[in-house]
C-alpha atoms as a PDB file:
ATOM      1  CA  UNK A   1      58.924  83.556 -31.574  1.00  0.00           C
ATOM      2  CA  UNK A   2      60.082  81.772 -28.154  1.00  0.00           C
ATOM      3  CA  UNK A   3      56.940  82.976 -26.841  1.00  0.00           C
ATOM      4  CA  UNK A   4      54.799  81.158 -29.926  1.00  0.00           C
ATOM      5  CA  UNK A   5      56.624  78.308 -28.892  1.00  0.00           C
ATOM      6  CA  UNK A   6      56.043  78.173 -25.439  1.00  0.00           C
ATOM      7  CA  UNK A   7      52.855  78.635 -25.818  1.00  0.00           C
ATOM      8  CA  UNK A   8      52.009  75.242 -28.578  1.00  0.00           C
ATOM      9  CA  UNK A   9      53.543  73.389 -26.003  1.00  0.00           C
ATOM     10  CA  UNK A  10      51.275  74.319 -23.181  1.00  0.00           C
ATOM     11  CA  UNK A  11      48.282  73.913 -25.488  1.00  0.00           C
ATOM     12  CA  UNK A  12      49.734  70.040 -26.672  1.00  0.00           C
ATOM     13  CA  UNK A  13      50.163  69.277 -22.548  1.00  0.00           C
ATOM     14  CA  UNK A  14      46.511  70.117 -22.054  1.00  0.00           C
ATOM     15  CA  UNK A  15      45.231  68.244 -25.368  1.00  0.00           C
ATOM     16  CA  UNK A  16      47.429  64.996 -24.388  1.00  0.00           C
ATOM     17  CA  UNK A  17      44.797  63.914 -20.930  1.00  0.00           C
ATOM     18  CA  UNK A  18      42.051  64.689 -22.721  1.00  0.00           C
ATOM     19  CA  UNK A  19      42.990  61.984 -25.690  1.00  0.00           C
ATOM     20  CA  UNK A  20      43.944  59.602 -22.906  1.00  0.00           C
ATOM     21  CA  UNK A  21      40.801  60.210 -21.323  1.00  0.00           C
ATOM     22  CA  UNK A  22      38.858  59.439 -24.561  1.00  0.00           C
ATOM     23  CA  UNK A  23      41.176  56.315 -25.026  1.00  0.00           C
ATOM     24  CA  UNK A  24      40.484  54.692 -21.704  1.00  0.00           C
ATOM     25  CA  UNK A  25      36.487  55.286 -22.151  1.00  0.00           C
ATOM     26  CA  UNK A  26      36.775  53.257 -25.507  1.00  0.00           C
ATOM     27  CA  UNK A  27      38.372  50.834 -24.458  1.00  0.00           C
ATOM     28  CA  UNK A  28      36.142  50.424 -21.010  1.00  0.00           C
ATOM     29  CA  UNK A  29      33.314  50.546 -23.932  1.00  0.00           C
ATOM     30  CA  UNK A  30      34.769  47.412 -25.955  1.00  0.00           C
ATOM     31  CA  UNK A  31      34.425  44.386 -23.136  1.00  0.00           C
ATOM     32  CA  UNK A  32      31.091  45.585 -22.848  1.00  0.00           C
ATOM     33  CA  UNK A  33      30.495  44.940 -26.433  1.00  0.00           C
ATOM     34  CA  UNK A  34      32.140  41.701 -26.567  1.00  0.00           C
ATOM     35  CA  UNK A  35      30.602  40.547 -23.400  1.00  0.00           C
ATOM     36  CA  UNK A  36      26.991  40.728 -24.213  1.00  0.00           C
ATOM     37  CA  UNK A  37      25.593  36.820 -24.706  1.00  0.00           C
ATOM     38  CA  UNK A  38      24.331  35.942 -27.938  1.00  0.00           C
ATOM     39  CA  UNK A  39      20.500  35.510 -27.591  1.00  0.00           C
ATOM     40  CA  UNK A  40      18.847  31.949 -27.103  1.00  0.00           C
ATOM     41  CA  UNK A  41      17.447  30.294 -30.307  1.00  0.00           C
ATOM     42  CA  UNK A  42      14.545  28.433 -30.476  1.00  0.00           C
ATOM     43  CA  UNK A  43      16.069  24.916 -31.227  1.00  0.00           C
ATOM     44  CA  UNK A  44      18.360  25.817 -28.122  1.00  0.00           C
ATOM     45  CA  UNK A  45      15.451  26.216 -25.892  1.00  0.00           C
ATOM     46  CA  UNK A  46      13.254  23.285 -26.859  1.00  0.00           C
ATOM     47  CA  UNK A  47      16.002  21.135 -26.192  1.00  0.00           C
ATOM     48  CA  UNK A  48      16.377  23.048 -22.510  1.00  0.00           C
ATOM     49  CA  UNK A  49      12.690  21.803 -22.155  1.00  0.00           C
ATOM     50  CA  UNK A  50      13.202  18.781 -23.855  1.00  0.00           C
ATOM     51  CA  UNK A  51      16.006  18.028 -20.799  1.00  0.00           C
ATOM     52  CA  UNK A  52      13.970  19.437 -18.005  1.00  0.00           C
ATOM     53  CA  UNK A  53      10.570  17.134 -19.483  1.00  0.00           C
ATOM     54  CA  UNK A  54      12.825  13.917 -19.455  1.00  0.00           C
ATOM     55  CA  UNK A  55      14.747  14.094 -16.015  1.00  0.00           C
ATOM     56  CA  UNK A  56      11.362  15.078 -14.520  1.00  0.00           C
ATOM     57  CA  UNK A  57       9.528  12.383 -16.442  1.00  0.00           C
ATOM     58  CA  UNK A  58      12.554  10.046 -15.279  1.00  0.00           C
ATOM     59  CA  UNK A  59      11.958  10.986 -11.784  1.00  0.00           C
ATOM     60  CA  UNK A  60       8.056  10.259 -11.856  1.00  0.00           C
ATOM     61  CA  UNK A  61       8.970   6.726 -13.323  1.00  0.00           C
ATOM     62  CA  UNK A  62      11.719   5.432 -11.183  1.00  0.00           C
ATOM     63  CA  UNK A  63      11.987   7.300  -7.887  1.00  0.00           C
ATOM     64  CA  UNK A  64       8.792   8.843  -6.905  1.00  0.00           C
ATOM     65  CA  UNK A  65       5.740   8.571  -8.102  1.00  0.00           C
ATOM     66  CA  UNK A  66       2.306  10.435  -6.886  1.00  0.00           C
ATOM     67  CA  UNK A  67      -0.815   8.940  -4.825  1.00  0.00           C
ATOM     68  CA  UNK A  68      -4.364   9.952  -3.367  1.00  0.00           C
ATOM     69  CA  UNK A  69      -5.237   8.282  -0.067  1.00  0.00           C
ATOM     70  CA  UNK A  70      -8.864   6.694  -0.783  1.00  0.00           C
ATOM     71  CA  UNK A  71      -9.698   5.326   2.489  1.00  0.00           C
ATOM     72  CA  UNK A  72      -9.711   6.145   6.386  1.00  0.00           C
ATOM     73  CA  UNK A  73      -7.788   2.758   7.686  1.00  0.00           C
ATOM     74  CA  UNK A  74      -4.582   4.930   8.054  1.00  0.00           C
ATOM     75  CA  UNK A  75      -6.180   7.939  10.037  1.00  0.00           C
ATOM     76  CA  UNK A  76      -5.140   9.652  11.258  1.00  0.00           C
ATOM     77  CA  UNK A  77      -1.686   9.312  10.399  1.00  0.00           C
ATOM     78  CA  UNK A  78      -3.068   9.788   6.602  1.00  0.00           C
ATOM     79  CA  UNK A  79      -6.465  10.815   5.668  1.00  0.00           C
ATOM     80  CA  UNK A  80      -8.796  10.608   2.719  1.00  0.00           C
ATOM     81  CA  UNK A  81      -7.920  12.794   0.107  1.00  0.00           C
ATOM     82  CA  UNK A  82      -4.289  13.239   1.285  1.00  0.00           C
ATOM     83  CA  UNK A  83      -2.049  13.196  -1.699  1.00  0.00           C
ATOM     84  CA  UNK A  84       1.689  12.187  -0.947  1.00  0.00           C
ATOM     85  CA  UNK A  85       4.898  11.587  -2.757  1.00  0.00           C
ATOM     86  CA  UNK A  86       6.308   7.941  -2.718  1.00  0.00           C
ATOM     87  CA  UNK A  87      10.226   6.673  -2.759  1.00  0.00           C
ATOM     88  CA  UNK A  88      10.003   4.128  -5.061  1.00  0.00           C
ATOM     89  CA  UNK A  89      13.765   3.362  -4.773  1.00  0.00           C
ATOM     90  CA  UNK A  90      13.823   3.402  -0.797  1.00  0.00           C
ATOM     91  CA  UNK A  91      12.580  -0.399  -0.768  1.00  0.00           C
ATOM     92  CA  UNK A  92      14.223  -1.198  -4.345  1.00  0.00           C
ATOM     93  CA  UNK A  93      16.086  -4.263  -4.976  1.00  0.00           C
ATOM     94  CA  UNK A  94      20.377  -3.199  -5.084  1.00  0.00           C
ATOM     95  CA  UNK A  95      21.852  -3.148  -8.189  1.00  0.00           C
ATOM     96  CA  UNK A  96      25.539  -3.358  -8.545  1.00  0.00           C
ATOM     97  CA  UNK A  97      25.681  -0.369  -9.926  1.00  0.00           C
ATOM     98  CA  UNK A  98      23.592   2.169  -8.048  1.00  0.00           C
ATOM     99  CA  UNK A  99      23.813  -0.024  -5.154  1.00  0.00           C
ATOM    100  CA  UNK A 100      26.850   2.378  -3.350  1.00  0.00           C
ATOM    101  CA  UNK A 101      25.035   5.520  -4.214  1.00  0.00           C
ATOM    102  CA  UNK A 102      21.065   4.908  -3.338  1.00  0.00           C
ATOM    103  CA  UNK A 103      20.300   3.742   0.225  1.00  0.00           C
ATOM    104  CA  UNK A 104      18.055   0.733  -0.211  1.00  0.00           C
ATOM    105  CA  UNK A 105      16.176  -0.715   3.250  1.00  0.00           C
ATOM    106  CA  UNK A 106      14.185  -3.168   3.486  1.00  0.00           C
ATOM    107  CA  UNK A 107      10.907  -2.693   5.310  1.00  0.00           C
ATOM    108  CA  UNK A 108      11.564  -2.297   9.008  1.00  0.00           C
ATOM    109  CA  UNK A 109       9.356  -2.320  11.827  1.00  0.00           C
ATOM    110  CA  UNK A 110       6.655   0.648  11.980  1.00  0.00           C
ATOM    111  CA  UNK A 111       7.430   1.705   8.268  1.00  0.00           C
ATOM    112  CA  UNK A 112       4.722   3.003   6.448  1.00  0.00           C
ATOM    113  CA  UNK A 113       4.793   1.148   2.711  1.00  0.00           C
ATOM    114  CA  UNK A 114       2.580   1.327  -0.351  1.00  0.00           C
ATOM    115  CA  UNK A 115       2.685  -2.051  -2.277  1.00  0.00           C
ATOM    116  CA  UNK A 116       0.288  -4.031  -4.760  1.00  0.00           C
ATOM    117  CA  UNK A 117      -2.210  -5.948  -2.770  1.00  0.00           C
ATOM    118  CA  UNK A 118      -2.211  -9.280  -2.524  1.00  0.00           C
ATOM    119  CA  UNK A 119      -6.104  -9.960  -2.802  1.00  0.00           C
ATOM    120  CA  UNK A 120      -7.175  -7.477  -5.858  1.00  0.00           C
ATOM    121  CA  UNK A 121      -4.890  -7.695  -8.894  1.00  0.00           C
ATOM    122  CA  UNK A 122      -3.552  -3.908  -9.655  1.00  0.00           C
ATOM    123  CA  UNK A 123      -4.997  -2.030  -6.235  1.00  0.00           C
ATOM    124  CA  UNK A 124      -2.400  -0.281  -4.516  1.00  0.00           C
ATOM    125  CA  UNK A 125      -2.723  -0.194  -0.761  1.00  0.00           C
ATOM    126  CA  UNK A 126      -1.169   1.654   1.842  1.00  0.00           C
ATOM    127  CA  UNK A 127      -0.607   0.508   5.454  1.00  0.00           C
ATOM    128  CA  UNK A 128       2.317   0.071   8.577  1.00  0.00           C
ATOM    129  CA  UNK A 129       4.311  -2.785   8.730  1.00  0.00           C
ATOM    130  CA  UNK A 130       3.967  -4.965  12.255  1.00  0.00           C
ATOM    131  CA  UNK A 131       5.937  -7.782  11.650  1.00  0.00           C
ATOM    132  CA  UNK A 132       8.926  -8.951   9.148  1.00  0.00           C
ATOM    133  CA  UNK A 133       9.997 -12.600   8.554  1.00  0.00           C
ATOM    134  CA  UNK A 134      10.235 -14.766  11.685  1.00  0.00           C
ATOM    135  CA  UNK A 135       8.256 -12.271  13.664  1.00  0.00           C
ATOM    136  CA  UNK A 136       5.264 -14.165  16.194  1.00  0.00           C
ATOM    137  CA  UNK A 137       1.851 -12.088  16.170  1.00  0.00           C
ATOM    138  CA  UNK A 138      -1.342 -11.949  17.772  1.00  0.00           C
ATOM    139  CA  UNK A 139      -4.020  -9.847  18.932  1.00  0.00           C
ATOM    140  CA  UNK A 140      -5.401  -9.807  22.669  1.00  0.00           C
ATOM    141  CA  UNK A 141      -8.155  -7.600  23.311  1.00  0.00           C
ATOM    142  CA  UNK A 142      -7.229  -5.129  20.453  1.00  0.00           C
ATOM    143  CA  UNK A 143      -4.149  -5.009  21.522  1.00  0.00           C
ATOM    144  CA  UNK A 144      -0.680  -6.054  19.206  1.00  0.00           C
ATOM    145  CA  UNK A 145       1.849  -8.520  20.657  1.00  0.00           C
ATOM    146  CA  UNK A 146       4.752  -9.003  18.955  1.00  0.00           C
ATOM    147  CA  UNK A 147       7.525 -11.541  20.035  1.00  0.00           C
ATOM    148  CA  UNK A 148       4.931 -11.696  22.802  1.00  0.00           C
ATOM    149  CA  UNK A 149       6.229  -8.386  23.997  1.00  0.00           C
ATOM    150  CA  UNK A 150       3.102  -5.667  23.742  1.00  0.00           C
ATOM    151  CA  UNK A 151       3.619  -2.795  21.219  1.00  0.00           C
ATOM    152  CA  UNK A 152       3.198   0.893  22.280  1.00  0.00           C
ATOM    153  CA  UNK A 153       1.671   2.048  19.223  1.00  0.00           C
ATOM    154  CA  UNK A 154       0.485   5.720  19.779  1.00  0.00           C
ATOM    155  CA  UNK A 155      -0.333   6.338  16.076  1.00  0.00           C
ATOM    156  CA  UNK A 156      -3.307   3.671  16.969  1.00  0.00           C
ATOM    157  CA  UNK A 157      -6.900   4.964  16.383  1.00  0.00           C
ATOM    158  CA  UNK A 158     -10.412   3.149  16.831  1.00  0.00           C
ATOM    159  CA  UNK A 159     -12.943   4.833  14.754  1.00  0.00           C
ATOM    160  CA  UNK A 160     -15.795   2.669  14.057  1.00  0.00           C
ATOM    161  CA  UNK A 161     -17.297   2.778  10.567  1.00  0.00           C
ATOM    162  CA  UNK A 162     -20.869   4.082  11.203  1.00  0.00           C
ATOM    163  CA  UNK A 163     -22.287   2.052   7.984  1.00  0.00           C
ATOM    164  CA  UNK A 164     -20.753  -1.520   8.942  1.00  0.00           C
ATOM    165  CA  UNK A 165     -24.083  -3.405  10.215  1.00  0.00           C
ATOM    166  CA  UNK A 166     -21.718  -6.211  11.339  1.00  0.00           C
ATOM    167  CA  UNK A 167     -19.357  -3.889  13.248  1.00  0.00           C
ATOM    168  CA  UNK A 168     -19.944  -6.124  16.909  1.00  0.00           C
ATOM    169  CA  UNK A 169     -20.120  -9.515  14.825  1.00  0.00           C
ATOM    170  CA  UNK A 170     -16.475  -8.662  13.315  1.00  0.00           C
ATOM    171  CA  UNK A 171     -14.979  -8.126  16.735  1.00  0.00           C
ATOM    172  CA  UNK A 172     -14.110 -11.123  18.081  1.00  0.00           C
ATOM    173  CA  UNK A 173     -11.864 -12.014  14.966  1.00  0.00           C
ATOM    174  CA  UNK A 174     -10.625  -8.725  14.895  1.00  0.00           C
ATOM    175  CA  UNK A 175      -9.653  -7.780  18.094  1.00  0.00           C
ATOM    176  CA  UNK A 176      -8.198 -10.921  19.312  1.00  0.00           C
ATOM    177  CA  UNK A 177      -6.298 -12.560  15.609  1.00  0.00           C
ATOM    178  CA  UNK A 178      -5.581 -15.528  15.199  1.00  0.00           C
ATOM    179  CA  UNK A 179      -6.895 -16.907  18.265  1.00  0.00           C
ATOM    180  CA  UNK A 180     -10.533 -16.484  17.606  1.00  0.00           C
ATOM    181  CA  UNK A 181     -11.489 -18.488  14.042  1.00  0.00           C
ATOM    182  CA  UNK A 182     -13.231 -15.951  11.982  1.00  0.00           C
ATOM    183  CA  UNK A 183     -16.824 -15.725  10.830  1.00  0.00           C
ATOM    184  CA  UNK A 184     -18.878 -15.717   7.589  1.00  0.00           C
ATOM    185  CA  UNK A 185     -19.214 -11.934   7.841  1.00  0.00           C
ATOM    186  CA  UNK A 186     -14.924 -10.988   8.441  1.00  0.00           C
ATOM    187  CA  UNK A 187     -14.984 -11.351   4.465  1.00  0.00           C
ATOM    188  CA  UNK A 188     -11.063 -13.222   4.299  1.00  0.00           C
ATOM    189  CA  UNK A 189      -9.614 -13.590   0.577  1.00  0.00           C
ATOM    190  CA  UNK A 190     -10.467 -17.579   0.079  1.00  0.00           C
ATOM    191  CA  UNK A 191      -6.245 -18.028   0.188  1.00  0.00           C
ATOM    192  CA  UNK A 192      -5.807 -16.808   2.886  1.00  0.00           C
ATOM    193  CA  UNK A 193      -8.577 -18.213   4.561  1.00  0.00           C
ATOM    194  CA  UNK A 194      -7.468 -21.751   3.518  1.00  0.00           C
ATOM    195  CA  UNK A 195      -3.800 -21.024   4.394  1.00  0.00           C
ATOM    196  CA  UNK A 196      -3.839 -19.013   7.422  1.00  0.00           C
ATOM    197  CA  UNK A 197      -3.572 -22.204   9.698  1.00  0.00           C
ATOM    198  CA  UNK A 198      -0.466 -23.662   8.007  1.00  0.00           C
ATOM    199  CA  UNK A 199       1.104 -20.765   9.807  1.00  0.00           C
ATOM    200  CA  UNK A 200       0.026 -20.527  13.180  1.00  0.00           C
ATOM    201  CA  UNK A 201       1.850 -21.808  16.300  1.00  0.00           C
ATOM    202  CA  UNK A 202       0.188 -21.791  19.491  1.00  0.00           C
ATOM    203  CA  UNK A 203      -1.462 -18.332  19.432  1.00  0.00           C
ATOM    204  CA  UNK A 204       0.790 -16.876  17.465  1.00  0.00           C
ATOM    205  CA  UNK A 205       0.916 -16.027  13.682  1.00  0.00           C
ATOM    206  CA  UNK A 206       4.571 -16.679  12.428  1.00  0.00           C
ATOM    207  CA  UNK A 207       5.429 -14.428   9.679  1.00  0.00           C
ATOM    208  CA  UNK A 208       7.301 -16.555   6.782  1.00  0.00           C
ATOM    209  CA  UNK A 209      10.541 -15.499   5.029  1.00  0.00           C
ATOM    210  CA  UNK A 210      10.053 -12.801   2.188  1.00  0.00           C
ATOM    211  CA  UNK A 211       7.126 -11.683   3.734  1.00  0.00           C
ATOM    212  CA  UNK A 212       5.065  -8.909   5.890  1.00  0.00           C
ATOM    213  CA  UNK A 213       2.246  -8.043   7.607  1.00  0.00           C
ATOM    214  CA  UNK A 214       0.888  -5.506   8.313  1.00  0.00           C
ATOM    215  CA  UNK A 215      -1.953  -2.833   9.662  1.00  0.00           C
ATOM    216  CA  UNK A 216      -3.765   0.192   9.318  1.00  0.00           C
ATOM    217  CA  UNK A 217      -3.634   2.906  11.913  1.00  0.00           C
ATOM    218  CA  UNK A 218      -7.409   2.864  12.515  1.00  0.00           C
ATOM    219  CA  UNK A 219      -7.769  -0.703  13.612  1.00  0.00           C
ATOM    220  CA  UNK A 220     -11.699  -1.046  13.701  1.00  0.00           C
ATOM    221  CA  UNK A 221     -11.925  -0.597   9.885  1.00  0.00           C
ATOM    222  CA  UNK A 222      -8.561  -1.187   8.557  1.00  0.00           C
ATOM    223  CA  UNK A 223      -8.677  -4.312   5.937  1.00  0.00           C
ATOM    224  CA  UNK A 224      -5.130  -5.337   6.301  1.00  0.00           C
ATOM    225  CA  UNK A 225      -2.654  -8.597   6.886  1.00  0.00           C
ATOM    226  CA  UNK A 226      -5.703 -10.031   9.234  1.00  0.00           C
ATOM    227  CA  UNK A 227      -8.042 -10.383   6.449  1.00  0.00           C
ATOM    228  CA  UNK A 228      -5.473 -11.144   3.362  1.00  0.00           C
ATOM    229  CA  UNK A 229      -2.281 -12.553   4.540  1.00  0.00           C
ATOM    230  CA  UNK A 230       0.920 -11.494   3.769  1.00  0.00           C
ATOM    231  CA  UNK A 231       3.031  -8.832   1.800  1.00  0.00           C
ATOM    232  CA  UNK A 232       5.596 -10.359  -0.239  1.00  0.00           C
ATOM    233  CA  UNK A 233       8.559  -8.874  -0.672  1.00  0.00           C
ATOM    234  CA  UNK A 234       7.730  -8.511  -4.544  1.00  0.00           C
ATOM    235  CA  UNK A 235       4.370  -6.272  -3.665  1.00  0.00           C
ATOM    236  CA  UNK A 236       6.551  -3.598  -1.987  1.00  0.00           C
ATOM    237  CA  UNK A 237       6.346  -0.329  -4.240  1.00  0.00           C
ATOM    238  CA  UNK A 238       8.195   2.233  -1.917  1.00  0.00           C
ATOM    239  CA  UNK A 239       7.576   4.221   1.558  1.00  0.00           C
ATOM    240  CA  UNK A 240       5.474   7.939   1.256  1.00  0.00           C
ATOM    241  CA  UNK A 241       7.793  10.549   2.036  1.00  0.00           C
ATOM    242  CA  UNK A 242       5.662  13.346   2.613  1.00  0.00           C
ATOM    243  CA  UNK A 243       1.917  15.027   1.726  1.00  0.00           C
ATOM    244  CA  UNK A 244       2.342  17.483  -1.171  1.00  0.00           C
ATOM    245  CA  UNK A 245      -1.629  18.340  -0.959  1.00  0.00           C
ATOM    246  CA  UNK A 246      -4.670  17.716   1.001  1.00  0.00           C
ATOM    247  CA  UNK A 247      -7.876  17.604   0.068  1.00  0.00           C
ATOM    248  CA  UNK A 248     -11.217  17.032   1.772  1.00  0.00           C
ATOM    249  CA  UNK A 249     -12.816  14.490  -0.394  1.00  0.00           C
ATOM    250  CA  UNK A 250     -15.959  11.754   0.391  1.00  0.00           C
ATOM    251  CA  UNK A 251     -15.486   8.575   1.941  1.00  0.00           C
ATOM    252  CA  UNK A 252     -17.277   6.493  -1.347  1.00  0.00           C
ATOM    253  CA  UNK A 253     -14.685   8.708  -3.788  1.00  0.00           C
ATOM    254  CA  UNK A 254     -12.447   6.592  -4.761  1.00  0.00           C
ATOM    255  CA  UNK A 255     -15.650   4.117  -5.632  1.00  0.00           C
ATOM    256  CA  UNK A 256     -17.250   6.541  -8.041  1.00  0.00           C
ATOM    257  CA  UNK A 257     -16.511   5.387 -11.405  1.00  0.00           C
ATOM    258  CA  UNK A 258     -19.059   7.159 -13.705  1.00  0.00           C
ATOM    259  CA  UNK A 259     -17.923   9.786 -15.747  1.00  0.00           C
ATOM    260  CA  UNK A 260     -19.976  12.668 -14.644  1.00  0.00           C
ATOM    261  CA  UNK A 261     -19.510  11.797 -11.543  1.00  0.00           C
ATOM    262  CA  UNK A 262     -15.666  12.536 -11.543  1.00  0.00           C
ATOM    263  CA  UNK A 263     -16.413  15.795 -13.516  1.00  0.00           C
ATOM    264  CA  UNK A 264     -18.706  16.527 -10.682  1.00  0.00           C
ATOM    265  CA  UNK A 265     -16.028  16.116  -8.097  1.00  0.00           C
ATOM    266  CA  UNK A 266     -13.283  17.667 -11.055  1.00  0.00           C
ATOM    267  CA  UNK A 267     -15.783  21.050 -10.841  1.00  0.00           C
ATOM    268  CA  UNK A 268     -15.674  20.877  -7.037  1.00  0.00           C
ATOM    269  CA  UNK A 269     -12.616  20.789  -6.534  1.00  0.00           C
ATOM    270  CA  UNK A 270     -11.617  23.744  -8.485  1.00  0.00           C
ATOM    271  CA  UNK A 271     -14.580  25.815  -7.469  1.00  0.00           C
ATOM    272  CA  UNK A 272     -13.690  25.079  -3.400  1.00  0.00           C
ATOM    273  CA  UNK A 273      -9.798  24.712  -3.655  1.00  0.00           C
ATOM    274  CA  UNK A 274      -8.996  27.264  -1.807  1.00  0.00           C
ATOM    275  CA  UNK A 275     -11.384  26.945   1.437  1.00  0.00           C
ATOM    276  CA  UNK A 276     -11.471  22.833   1.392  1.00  0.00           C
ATOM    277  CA  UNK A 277      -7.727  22.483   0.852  1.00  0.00           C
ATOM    278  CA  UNK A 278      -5.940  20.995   4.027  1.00  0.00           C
ATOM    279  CA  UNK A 279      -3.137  23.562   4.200  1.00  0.00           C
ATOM    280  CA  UNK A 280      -1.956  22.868   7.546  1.00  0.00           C
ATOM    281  CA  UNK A 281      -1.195  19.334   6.108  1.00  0.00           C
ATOM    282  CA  UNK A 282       0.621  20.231   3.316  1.00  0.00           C
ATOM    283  CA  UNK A 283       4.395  19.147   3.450  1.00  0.00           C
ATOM    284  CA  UNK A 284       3.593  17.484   6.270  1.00  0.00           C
ATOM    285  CA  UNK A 285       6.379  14.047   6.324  1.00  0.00           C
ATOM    286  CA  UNK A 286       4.260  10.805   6.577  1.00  0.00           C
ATOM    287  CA  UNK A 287       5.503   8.937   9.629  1.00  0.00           C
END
């Protein structure tokens, strides 16, 4: 009988690890039950999209905003077909509110700025700012004096425009502002034309308060602050920030306002995006 006795007790000390071992395995299986996430529903992730749309939206609207370069007066710090991202908020007027938390500039010497021009209602222009208010400017021989200190601009280029028949006849005006009184074929806006004297002094063009002027990169064919006068400080739309995508695109583009003909240049693109893309100029910071 002792022996019986023994031997239900041996039996019970073997059983008794092997509950414990189920025990701790059911309860390692529980947490993993509890923790799995309840799946998404649909309202849950249009409103996820809904969020993402709107901040991105917001973010197109009032800090940057896209644009295609149309022309070559900035090469070749930008070139035709060059599409960059602009600040809007860099140049932006403070606010008391977001005034601590956004740094707002305004233009500075040698800053690259997109703003509305002054001659053509609703074109937006880009071009390098030369002088800010009280500044003195002219041109000798092609060459920028500001403060009647000479510039060292090595972003400067000089490509003629092969199709300008009045190239030489444009020179004089061009090359030595505001010295030389310009000529039927220099094309000013009719304000500025009728204005421009009102602020010369000596040879020097004196840059009024609230105002800018500026230049393209490629002098020769760069329609700019010699031919329209100032940027006011109201024009200023932001400063690019960098290229986002490159494209090799016709000089007359941007002028090509027939349907088929952008559907024509629509096809092209998508046919030779691959082998006419700029990539070595994509990302590249605009300065």
């Amino acid at each position: 009988m002792a022996k019986k006795v023994k031997e239900e007790k041996e039996i019970e000390r073997e059983q008794k690890p092997r509950e414990k071992v189920r025990t701790s395995r059911e309860t390692d299986q529980k947490p993993r039950e509890t923790d799995q996430k309840p799946r998404e529903t649909a309202i849950e992730f249009l409103a996820s999209i809904a969020g993402v749309l709107v901040t991105g939206l917001f973010i197109i609207t009032f800090i940057l905003q896209a644009f295609e370069i149309p022309s070559s007066s900035m090469e070749d710090t930008l070139l035709i077909g060059d599409h960059v991202f602009v600040n809007r908020e860099w140049f932006a007027a403070p606010t008391r509110w977001l005034g601590p938390l956004l740094p707002y500039h305004d233009p500075r010497h040698g800053d690259i700025v997109v703003f509305l021009s002054p001659a053509e209602h609703g074109l937006f222009v880009v071009k390098r700012i030369i002088g800010i208010p009280g500044d003195r400017i002219h041109l000798r021989d092609n060459v920028v004096y500001r403060n009647g200190e000479k510039l060292d601009e090595p972003y400067v280029q000089h490509k003629r425009d092969p199709n300008d028949p009045y190239y030489e006849e444009r020179r004089p005006y061009r090359e030595n502002f505001p010295s030389v009184s310009p000529s039927s074929v220099d094309n000013l806006a009719e304000d500025w034309e009728a204005g421009m004297g009102s602020h010369i002094e000596g040879q020097d063009l004196v840059v009024p308060p609230n105002s800018y002027f500026a230049m393209g990169d490629n002098r020769d064919v760069s329609y700019d602050s010699r031919y329209w006068g100032f940027i006011p400080r109201s024009n200023v739309i932001g400063r690019p920030m960098f290229i986002y995508w490159s494209f090799i695109t016709p000089a007359d583009q941007y002028q090509m306002r027939d349907v088929g003909d952008r559907l024509g240049f629509l096809a092209h693109t998508i046919i030779h995006f691959f082998d006419e893309t700029r990539w070595r100029r994509t990302l590249r910071i605009v300065k």
